[in-house]
Every structure is written in C-alpha cells, then in structure tokens.
C-alpha atoms as a PDB file:
ATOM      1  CA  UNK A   1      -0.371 -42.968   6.449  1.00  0.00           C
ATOM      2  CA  UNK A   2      -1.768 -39.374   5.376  1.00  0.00           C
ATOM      3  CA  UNK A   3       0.937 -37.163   2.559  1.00  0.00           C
ATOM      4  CA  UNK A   4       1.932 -34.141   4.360  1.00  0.00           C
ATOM      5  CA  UNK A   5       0.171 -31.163   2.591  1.00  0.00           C
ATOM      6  CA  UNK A   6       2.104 -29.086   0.256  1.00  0.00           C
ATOM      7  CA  UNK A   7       1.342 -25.361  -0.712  1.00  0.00           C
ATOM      8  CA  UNK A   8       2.150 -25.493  -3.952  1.00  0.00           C
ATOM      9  CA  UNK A   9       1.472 -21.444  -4.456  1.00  0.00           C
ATOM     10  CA  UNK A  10       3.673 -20.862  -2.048  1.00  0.00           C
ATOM     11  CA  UNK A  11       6.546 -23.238  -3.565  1.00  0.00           C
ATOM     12  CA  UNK A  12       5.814 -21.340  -6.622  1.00  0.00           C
ATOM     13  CA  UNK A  13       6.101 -18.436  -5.130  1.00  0.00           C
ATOM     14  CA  UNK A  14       9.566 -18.726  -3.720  1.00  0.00           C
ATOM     15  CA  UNK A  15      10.828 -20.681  -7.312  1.00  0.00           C
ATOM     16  CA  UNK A  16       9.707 -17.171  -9.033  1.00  0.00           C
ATOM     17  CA  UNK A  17      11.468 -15.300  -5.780  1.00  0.00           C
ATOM     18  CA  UNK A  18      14.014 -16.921  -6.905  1.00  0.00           C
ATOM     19  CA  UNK A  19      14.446 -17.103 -10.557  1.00  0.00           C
ATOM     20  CA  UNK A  20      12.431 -14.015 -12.093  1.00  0.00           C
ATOM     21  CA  UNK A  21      13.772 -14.496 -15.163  1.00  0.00           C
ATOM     22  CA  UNK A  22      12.685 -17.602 -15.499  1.00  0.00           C
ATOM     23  CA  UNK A  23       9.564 -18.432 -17.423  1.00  0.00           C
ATOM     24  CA  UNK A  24       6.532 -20.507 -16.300  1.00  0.00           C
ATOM     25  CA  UNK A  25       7.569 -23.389 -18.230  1.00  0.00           C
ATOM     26  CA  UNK A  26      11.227 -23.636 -16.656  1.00  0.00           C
ATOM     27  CA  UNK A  27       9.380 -23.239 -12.937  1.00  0.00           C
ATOM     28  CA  UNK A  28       7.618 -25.828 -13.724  1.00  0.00           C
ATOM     29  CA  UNK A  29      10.166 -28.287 -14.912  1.00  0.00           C
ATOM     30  CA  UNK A  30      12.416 -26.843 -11.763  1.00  0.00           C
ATOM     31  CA  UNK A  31       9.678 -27.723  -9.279  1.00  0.00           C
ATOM     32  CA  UNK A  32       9.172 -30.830 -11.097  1.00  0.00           C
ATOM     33  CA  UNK A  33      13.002 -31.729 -10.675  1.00  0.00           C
ATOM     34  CA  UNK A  34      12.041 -31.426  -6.786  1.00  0.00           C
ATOM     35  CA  UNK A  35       9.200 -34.124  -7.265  1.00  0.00           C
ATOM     36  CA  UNK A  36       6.116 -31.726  -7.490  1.00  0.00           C
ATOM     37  CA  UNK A  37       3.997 -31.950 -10.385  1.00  0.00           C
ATOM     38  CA  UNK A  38       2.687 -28.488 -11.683  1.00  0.00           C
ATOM     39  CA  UNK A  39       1.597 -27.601 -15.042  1.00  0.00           C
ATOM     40  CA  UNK A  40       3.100 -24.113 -16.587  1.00  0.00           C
ATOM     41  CA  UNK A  41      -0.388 -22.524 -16.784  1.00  0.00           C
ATOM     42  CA  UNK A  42      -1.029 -22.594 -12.666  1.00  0.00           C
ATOM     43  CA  UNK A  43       2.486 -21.253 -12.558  1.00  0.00           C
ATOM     44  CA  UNK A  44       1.038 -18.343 -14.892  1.00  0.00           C
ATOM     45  CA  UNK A  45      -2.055 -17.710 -12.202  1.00  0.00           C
ATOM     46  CA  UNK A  46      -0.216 -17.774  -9.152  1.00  0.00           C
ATOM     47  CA  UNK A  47       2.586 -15.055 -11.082  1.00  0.00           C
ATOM     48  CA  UNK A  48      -0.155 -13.312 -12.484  1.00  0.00           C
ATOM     49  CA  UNK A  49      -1.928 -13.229  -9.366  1.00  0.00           C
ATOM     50  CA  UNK A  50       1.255 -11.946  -7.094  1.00  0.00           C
ATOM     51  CA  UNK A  51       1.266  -8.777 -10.025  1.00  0.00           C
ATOM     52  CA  UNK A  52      -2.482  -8.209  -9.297  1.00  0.00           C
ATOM     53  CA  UNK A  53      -1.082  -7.844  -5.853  1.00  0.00           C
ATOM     54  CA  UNK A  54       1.458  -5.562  -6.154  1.00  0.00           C
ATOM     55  CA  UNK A  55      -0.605  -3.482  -8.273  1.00  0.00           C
ATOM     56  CA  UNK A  56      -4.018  -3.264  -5.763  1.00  0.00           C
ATOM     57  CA  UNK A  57      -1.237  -2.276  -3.218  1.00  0.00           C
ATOM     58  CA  UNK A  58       0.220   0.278  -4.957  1.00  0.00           C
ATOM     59  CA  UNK A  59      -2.991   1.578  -6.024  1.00  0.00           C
ATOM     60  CA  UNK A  60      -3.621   1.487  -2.288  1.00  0.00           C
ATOM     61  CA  UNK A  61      -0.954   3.885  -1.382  1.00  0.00           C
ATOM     62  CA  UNK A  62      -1.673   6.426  -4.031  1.00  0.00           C
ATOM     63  CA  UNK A  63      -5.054   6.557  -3.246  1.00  0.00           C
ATOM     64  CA  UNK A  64      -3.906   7.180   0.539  1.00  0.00           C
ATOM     65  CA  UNK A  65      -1.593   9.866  -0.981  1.00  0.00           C
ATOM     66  CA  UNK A  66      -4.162  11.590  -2.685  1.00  0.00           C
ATOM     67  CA  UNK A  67      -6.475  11.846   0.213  1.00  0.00           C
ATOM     68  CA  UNK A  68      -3.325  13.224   2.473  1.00  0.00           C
ATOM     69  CA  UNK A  69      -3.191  16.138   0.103  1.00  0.00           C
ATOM     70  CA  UNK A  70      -6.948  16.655  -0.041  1.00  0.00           C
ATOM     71  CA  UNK A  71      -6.687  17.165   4.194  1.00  0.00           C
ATOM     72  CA  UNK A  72      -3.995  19.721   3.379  1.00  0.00           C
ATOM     73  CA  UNK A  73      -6.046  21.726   1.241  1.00  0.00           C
ATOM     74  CA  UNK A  74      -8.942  21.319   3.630  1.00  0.00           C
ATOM     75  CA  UNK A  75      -6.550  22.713   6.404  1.00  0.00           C
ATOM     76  CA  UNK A  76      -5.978  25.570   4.190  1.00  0.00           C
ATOM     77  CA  UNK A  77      -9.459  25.933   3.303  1.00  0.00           C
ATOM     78  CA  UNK A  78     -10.443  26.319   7.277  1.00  0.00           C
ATOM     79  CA  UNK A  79      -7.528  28.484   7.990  1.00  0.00           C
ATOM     80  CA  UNK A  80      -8.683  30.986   5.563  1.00  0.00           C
ATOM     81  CA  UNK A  81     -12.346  30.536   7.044  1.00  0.00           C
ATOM     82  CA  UNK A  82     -10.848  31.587  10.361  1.00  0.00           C
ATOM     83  CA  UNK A  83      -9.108  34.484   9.289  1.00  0.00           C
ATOM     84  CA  UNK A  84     -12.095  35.700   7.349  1.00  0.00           C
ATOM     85  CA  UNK A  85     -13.980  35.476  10.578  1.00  0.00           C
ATOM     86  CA  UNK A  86     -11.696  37.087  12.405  1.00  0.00           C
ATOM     87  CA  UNK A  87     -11.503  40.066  10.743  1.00  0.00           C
ATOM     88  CA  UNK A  88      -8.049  40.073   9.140  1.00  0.00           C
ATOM     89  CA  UNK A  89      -4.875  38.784   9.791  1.00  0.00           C
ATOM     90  CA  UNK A  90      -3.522  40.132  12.319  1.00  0.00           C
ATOM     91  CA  UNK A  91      -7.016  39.844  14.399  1.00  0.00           C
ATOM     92  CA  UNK A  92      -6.420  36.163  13.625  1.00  0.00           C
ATOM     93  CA  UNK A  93      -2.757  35.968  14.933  1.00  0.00           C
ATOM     94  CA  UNK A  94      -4.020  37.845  18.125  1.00  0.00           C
ATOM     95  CA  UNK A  95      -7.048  35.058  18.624  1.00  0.00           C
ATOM     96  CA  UNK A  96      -4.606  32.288  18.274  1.00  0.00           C
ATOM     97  CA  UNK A  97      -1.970  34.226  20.994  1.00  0.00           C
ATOM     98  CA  UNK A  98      -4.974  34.669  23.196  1.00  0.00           C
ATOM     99  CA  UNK A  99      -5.878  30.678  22.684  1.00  0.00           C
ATOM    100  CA  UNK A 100      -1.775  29.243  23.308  1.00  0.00           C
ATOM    101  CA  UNK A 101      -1.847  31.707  26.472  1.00  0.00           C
ATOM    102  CA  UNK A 102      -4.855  29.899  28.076  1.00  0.00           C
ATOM    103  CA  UNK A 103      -3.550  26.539  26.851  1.00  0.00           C
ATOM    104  CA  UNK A 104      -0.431  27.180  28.601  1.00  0.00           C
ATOM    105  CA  UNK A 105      -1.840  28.222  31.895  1.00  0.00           C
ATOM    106  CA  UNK A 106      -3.980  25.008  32.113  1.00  0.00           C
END
C-alpha cells in the first residue's frame, strides 16, 4: 500500500506558526519527535521563503498606495485644467451647477 503524502512546507509552516522563537534546528528536532525527518537547512528555506512573502506583499500594498496618491494629484491636476478653461472660478462653479441640474432632471 501507497504512504499518504505529507506537505512537509506546510508542517513547517504551522511548527514556525507555532513556535517563532524557535530556531530551525529545534523545528526540526520537534517535527522529528512527530516522526518526520527534515534537516534544519529546508526549515531555513521554507522560513526564509514565508519572509520573502511577507515582504513582496507589503511591497505590494505600498506600491498600490503610492499610485492612489498619484490619482489624487491627477484629480487635482484636471480640476485646475477645468477651471482654467472655464474662465475662473466662479465660471467653473456655475458649469458644474448647470451640469448637477441636467443630471437631476434625467
């Protein structure tokens, strides 16, 4: 009979979950006290490798953060654009009443 397949990443994964303070060589003598056999240094990629993670993520979301404030400064950009071509201010506040009182009646 076929051994049932074992993710050993992801039994590594929850050991270091688990015990952060631990280091790779007490992981692997935990896990091995469970009857898997893993040597320290693939318990050093897979931690490694869940950092990398983390960090491409939260490189991720302050690259998404950046390009929200670029779109802000774009709106700003185009507002001033419009008032420019409106002829002033208050010819700009006028265009934009004129525009919400023919959204409103459609």
């Amino acid at each position: 009979m076929a051994k049932a397949k074992v993710n050993k990443s992801a039994l590594i994964r929850e050991a270091l979950a688990a015990h952060p303070e631990k280091s790779p060589i007490e992981i692997s003598e935990l896990l091995k006290t469970q009857g898997l056999k893993v040597p320290p240094q693939y318990v050093s990629t897979v931690k490694s490798m869940a950092k990398g993670q983390k960090k491409a993520k939260k490189l991720k979301r302050k690259a998404a953060r950046a390009s929200a404030g670029q779109d802000g400064i774009r709106a700003v950009n185009a507002a001033v654009e419009f008032i420019k071509s409106a002829g002033g201010l208050e010819a700009a506040k006028a265009a934009l009443g004129t525009v919400e009182t023919i959204s409103k009646a459609l």
